[in-house]
PDB file of N, CA and C in Angstrom:
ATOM      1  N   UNK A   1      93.250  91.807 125.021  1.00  0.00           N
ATOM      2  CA  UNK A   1      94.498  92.514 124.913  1.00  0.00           C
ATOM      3  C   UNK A   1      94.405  93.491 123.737  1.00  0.00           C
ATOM      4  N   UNK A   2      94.818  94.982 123.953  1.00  0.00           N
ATOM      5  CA  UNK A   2      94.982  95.671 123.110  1.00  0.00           C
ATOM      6  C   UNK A   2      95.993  95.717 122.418  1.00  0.00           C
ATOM      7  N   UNK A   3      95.659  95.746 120.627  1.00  0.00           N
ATOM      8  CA  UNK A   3      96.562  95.462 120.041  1.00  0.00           C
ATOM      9  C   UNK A   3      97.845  96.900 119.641  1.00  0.00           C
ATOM     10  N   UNK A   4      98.777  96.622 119.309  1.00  0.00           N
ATOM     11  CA  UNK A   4     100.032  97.508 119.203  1.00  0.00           C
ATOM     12  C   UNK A   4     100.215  97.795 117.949  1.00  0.00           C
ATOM     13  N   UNK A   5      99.482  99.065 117.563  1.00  0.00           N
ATOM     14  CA  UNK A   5     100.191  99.659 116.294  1.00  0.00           C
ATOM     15  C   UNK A   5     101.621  99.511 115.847  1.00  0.00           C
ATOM     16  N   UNK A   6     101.915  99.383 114.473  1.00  0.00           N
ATOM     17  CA  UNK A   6     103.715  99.549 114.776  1.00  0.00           C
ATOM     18  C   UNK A   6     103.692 100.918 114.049  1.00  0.00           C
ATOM     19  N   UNK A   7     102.414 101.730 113.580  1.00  0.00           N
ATOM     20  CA  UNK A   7     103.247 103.240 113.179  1.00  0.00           C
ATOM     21  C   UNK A   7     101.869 103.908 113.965  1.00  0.00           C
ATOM     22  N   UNK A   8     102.431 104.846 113.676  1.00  0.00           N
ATOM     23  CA  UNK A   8     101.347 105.921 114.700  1.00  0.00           C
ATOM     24  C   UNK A   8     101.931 107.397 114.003  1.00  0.00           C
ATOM     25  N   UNK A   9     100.332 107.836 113.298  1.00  0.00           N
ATOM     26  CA  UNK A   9     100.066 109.103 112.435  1.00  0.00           C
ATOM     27  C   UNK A   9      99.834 110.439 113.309  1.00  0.00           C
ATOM     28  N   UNK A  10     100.557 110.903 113.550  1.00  0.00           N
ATOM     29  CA  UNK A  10     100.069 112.478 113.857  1.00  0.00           C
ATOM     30  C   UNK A  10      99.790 113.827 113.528  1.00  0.00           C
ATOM     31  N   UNK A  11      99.673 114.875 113.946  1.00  0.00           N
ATOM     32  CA  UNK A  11      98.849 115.876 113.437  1.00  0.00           C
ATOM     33  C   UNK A  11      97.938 115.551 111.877  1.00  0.00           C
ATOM     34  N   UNK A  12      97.482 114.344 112.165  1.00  0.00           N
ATOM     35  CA  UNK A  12      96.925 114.383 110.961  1.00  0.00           C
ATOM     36  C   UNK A  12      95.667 115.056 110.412  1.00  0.00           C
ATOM     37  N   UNK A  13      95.461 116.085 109.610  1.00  0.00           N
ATOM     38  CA  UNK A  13      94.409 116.899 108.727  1.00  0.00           C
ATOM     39  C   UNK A  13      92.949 116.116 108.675  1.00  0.00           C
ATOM     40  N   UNK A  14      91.891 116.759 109.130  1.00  0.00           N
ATOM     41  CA  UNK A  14      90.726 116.340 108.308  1.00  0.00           C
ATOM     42  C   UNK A  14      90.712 116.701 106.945  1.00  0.00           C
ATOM     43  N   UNK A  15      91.306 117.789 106.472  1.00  0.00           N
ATOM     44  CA  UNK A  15      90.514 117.609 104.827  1.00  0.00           C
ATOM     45  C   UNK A  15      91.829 118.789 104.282  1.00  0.00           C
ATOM     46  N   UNK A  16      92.861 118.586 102.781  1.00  0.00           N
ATOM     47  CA  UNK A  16      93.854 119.309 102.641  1.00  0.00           C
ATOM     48  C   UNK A  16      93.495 119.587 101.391  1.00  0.00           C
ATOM     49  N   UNK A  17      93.827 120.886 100.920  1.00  0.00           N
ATOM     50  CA  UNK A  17      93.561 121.940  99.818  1.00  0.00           C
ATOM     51  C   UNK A  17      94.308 121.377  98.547  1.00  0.00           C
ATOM     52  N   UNK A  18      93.911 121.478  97.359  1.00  0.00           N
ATOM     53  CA  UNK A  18      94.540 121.051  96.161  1.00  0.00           C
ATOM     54  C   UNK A  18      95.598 122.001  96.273  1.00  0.00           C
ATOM     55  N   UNK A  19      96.729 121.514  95.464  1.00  0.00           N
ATOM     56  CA  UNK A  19      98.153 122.210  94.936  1.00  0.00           C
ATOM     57  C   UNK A  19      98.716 122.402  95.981  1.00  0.00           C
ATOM     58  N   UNK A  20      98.445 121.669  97.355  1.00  0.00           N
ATOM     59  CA  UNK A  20      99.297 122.642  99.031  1.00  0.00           C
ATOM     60  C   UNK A  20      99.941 121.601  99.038  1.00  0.00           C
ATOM     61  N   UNK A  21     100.989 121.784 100.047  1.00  0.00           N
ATOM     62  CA  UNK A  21     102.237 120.694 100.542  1.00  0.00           C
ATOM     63  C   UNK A  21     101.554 119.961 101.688  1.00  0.00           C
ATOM     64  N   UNK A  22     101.308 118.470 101.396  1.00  0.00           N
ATOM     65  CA  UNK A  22     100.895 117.981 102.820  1.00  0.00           C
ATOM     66  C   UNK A  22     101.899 116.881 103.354  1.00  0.00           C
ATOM     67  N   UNK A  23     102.484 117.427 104.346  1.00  0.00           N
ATOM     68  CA  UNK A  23     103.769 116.835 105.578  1.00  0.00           C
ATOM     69  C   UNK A  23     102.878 115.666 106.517  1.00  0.00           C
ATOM     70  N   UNK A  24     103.501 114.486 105.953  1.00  0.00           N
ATOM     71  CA  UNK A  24     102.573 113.745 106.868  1.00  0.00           C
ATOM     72  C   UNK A  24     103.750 112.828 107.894  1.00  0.00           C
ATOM     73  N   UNK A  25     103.827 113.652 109.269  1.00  0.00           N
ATOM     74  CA  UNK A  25     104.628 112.840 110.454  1.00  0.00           C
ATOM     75  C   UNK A  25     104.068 111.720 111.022  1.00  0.00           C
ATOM     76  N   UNK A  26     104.985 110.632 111.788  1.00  0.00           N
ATOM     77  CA  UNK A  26     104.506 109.512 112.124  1.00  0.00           C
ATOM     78  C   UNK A  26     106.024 108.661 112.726  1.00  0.00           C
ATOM     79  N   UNK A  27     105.603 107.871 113.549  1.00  0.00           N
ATOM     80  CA  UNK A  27     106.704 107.151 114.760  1.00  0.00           C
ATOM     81  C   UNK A  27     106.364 105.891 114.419  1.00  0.00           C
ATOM     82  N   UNK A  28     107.914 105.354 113.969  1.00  0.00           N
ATOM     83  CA  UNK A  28     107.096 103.832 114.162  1.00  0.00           C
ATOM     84  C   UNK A  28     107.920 103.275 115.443  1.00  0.00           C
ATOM     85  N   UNK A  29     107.269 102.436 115.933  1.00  0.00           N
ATOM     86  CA  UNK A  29     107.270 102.168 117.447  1.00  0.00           C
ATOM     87  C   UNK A  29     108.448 100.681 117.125  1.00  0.00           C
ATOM     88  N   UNK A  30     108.836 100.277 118.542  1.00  0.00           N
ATOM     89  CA  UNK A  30     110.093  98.933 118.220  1.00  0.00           C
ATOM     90  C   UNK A  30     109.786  97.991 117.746  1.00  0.00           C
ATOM     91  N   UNK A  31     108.312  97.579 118.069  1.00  0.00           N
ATOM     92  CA  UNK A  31     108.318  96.114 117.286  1.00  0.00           C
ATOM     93  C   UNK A  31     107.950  96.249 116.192  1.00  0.00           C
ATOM     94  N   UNK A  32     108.219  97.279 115.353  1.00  0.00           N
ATOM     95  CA  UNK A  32     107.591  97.256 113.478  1.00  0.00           C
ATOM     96  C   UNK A  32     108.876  96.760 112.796  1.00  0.00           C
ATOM     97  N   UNK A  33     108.986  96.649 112.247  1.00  0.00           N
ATOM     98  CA  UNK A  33     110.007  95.702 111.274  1.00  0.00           C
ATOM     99  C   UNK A  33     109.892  96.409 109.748  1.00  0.00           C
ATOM    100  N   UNK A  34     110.248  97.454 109.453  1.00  0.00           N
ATOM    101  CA  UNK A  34     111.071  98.006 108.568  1.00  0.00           C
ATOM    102  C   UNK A  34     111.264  97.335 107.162  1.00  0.00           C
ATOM    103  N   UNK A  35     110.189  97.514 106.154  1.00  0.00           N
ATOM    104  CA  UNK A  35     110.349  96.768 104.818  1.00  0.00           C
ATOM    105  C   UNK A  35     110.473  97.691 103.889  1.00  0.00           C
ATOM    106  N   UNK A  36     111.284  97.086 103.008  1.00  0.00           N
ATOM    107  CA  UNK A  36     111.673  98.048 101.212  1.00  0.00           C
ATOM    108  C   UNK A  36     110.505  99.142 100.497  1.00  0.00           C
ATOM    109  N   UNK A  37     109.527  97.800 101.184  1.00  0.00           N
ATOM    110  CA  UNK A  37     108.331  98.107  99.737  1.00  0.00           C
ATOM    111  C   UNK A  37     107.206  98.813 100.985  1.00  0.00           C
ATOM    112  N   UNK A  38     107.384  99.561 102.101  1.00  0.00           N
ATOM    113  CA  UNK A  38     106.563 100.242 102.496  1.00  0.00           C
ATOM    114  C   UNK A  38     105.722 101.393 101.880  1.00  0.00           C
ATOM    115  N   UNK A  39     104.882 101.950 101.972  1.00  0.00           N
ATOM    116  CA  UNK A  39     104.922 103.305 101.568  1.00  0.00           C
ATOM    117  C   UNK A  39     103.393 103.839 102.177  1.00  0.00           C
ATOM    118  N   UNK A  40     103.121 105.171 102.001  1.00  0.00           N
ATOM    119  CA  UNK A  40     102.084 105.894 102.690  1.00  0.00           C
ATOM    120  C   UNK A  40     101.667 106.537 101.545  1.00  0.00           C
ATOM    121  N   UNK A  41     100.106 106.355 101.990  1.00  0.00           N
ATOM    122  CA  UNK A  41      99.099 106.868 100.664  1.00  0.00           C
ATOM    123  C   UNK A  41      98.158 108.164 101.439  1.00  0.00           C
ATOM    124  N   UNK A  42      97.500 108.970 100.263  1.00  0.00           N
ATOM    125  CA  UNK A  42      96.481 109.597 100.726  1.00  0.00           C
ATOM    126  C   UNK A  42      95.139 108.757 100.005  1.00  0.00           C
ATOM    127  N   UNK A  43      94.092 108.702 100.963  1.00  0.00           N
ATOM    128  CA  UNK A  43      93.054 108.312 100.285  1.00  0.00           C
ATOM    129  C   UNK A  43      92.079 108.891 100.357  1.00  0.00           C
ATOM    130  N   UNK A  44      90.996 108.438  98.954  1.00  0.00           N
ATOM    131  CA  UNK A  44      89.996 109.119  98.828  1.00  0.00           C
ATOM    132  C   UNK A  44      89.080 109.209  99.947  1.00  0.00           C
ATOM    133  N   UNK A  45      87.728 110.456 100.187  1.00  0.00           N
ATOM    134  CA  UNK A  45      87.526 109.942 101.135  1.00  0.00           C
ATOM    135  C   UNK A  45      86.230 109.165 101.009  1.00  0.00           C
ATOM    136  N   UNK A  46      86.094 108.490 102.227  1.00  0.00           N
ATOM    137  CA  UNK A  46      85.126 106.809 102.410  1.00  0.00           C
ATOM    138  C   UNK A  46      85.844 105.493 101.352  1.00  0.00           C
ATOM    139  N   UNK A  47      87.093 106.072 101.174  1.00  0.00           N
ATOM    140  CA  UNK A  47      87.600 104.582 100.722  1.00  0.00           C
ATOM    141  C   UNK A  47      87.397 103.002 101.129  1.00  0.00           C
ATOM    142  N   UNK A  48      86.937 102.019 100.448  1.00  0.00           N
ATOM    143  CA  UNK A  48      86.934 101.022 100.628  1.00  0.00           C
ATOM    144  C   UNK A  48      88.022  99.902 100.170  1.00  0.00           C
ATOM    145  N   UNK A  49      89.354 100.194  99.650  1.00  0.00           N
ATOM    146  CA  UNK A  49      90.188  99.330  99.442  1.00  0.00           C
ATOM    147  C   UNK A  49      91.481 100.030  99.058  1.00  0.00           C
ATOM    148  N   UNK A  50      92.634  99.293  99.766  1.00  0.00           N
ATOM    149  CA  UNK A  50      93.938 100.003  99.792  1.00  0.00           C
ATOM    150  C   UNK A  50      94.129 100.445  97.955  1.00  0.00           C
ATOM    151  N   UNK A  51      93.305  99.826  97.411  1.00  0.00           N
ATOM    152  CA  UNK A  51      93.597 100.425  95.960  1.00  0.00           C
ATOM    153  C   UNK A  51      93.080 102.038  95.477  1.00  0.00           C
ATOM    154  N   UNK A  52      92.298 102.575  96.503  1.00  0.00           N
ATOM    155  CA  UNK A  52      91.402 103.864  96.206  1.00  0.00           C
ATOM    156  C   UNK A  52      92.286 105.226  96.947  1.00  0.00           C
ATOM    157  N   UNK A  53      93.701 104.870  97.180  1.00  0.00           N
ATOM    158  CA  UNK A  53      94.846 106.047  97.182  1.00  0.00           C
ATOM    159  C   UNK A  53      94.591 106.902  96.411  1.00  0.00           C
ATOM    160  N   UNK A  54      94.865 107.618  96.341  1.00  0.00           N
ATOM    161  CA  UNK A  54      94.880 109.382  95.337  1.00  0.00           C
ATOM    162  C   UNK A  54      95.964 109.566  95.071  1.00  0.00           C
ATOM    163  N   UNK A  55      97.076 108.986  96.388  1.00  0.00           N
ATOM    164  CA  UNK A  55      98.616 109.346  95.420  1.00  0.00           C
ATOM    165  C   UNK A  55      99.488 109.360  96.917  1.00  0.00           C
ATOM    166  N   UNK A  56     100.815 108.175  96.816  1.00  0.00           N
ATOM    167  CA  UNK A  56     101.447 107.765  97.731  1.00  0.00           C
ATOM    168  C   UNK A  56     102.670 108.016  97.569  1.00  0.00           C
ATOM    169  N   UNK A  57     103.017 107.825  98.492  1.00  0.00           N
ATOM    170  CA  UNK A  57     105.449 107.893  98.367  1.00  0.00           C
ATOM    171  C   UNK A  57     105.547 106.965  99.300  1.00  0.00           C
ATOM    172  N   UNK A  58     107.127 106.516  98.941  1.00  0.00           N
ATOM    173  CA  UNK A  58     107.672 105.532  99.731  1.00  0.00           C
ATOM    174  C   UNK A  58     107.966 105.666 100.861  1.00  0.00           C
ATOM    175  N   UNK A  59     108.235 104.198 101.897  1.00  0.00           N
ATOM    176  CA  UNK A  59     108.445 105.518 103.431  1.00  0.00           C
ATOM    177  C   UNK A  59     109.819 105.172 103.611  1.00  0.00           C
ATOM    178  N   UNK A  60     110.729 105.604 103.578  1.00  0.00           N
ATOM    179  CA  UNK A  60     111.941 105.014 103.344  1.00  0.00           C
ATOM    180  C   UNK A  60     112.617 105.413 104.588  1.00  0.00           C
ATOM    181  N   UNK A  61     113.392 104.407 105.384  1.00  0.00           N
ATOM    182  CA  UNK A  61     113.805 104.143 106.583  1.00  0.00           C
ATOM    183  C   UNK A  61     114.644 105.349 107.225  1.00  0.00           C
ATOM    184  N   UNK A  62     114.544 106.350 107.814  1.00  0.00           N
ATOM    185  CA  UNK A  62     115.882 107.566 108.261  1.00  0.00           C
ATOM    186  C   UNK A  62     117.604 106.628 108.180  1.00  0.00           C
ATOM    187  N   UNK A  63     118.583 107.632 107.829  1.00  0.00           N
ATOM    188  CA  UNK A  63     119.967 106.615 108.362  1.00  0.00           C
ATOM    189  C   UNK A  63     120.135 106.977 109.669  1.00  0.00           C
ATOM    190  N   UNK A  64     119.319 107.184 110.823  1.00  0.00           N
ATOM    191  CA  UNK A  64     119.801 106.959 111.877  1.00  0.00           C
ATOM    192  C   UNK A  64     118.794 106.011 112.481  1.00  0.00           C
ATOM    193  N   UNK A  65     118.023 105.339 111.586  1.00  0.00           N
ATOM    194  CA  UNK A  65     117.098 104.217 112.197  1.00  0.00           C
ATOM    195  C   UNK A  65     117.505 103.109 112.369  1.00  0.00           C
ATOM    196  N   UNK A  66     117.801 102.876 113.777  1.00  0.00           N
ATOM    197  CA  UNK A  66     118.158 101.247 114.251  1.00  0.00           C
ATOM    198  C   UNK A  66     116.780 100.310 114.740  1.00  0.00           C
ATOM    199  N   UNK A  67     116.888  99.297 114.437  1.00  0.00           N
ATOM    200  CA  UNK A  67     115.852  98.163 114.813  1.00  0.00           C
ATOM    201  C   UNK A  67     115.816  97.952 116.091  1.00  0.00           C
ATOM    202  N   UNK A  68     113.739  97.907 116.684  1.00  0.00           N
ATOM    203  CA  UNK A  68     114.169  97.771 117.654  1.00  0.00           C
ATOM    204  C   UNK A  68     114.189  99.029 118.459  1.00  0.00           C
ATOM    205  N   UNK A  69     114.006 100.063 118.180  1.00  0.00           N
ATOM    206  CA  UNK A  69     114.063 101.557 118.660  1.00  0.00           C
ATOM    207  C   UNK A  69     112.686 102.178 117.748  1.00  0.00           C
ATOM    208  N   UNK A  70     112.240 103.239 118.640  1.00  0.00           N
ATOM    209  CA  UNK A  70     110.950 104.183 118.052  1.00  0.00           C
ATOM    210  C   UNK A  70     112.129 105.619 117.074  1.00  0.00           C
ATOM    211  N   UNK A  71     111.323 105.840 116.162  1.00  0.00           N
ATOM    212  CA  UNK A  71     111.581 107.031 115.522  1.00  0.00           C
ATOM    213  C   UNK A  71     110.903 108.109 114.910  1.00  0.00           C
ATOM    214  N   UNK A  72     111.089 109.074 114.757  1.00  0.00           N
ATOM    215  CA  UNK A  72     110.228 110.424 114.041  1.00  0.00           C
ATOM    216  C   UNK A  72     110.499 109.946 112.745  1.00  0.00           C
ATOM    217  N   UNK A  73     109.536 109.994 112.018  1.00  0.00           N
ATOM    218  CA  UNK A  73     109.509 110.304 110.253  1.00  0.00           C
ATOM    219  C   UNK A  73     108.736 111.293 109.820  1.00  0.00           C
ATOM    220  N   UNK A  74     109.383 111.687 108.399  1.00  0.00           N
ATOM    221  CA  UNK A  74     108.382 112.637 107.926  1.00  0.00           C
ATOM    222  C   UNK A  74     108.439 112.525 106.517  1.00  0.00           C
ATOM    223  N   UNK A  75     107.155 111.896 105.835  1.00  0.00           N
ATOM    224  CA  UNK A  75     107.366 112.269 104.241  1.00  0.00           C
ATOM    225  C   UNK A  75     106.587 113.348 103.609  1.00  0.00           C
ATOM    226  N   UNK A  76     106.807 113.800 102.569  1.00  0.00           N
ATOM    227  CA  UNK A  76     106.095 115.131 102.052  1.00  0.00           C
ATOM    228  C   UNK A  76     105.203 115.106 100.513  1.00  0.00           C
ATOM    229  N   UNK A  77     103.822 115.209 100.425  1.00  0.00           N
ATOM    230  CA  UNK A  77     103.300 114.968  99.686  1.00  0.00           C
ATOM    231  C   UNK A  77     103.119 116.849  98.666  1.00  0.00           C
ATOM    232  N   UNK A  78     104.166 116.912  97.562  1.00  0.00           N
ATOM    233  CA  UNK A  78     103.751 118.059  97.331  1.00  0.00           C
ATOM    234  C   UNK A  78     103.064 118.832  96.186  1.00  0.00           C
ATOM    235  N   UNK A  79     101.972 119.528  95.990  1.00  0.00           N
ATOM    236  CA  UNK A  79     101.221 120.138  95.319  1.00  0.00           C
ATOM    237  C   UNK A  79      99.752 119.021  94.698  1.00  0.00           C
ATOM    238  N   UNK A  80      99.514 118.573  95.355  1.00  0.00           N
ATOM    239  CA  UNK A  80      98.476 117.529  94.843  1.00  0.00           C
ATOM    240  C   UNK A  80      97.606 117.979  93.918  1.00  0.00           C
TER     241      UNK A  80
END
């Protein structure tokens, strides 16, 4: 059985320019379950451990996100 992402990354960049704005969209699907302490990182690349981020933000829930339902998100990473 194939397993079920609960977020799913799109248009995502192979490789983004210092000091640029990088918009990183993504859906999380119904069965993800929505926690405080989420958040989305960029990482170095060939990282070997969620500790080798370069620099993250929180993913903080839309107010029209109900549980249980898929949604668009978008957080914005800017001038790195």
């Amino acid at each position: 059985m194939e397993k079920t992402w609960g977020v799913e990354f799109r248009n995502v960049g192979s490789c983004y320019f210092p000091q640029s704005r990088v918009d990183c969209h993504y859906t999380i699907n119904p069965q993800h379950t929505w926690a405080s302490n989420h958040w989305i990182g960029l990482f170095k690349v060939g990282w070997t451990s969620v500790k080798d981020y370069h620099t993250f933000v929180w993913a903080v829930a839309p107010s029209s996100y109900k549980e249980g339902t898929s949604v668009n998100c978008c957080v914005n990473f800017q001038g790195l």
